[in-house]
Protein backbone atom coordinates (compact mmCIF):
# COMPACT_ATOMS: atom_id res chain seq x y z
CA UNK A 1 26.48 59.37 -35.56
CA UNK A 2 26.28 62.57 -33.34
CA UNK A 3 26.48 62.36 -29.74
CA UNK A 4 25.30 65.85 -28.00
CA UNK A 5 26.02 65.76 -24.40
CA UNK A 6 24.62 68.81 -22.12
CA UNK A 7 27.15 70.93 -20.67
CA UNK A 8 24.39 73.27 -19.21
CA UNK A 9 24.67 74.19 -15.42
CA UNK A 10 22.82 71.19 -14.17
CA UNK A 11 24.20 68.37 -15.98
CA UNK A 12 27.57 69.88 -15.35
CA UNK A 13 27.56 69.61 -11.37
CA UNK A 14 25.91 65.77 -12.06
CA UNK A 15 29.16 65.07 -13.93
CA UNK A 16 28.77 66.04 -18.08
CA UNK A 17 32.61 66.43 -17.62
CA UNK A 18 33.13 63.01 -16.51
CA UNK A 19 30.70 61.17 -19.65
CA UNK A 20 32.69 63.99 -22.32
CA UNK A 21 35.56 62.86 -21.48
CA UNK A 22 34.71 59.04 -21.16
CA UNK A 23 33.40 59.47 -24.39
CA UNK A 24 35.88 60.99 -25.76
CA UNK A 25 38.70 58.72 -24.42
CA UNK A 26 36.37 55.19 -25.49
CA UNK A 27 36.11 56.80 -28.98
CA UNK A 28 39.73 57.65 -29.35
CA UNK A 29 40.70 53.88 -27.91
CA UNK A 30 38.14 52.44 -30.65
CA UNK A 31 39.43 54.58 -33.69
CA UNK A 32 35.90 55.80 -34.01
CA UNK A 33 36.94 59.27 -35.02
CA UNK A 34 35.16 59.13 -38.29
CA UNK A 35 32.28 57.83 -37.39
CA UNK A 36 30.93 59.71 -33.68
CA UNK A 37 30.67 63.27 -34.05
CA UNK A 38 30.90 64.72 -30.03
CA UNK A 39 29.17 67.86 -29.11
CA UNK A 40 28.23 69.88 -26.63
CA UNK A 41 24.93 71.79 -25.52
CA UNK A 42 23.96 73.97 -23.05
CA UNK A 43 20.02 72.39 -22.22
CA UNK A 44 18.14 69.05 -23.61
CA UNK A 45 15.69 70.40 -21.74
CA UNK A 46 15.37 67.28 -19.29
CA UNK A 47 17.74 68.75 -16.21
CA UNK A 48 16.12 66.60 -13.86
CA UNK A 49 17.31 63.66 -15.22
CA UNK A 50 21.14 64.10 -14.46
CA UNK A 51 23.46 64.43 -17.41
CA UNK A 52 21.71 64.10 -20.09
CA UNK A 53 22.99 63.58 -24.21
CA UNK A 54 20.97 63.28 -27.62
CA UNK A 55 22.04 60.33 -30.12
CA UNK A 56 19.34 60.66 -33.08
CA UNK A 57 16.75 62.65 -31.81
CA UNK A 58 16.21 60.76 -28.15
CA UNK A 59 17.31 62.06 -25.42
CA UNK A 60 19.59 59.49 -22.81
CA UNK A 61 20.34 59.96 -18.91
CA UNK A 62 24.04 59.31 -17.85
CA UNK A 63 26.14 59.20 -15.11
CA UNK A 64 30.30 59.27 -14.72
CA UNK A 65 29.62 56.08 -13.52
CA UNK A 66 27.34 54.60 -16.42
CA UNK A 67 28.97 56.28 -19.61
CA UNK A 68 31.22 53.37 -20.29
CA UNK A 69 28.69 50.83 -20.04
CA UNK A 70 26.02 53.06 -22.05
CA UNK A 71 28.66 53.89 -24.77
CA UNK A 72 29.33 49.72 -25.02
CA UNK A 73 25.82 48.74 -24.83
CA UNK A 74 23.61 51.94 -26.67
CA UNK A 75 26.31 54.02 -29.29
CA UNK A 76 28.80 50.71 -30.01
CA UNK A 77 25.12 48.78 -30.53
CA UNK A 78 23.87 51.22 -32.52
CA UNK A 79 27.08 51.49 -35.38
């Protein structure tokens, strides 16, 4: 699975830092190294949505706050 999280200028002041590295740190903890490619990109085109990140061709809204729970409920429901 490939996870593309924007990095672009407006989903970087809403916090793409934060959901990297929550990502990041939630796939390390679950040994899913193999399995979750993480990437970065500079526009998903949707900038009004907040941070936004592509898992299969559709295109998600996160928050700092809501990674965890999105990575639980939409990537870990999705392997």
């Amino acid at each position: 699975m490939k996870i593309t999280v924007c990095v672009g200028s407006s989903c970087h002041v809403k916090g793409s830092k934060a959901v990297v590295d929550t990502f990041k740190r939630l796939i390390e903890e679950k040994n899913l190294q193999d399995k979750i490619e993480l990437g970065g990109t500079f526009c998903l085109g949707k900038c009004q949505d907040g941070v936004c990140l592509e898992i299969e061709g559709k295109v998600y809204s996160v928050t700092g706050e809501t990674a965890e729970k999105f990575f639980e409920e939409e990537v870990m429901g999705a392997l």
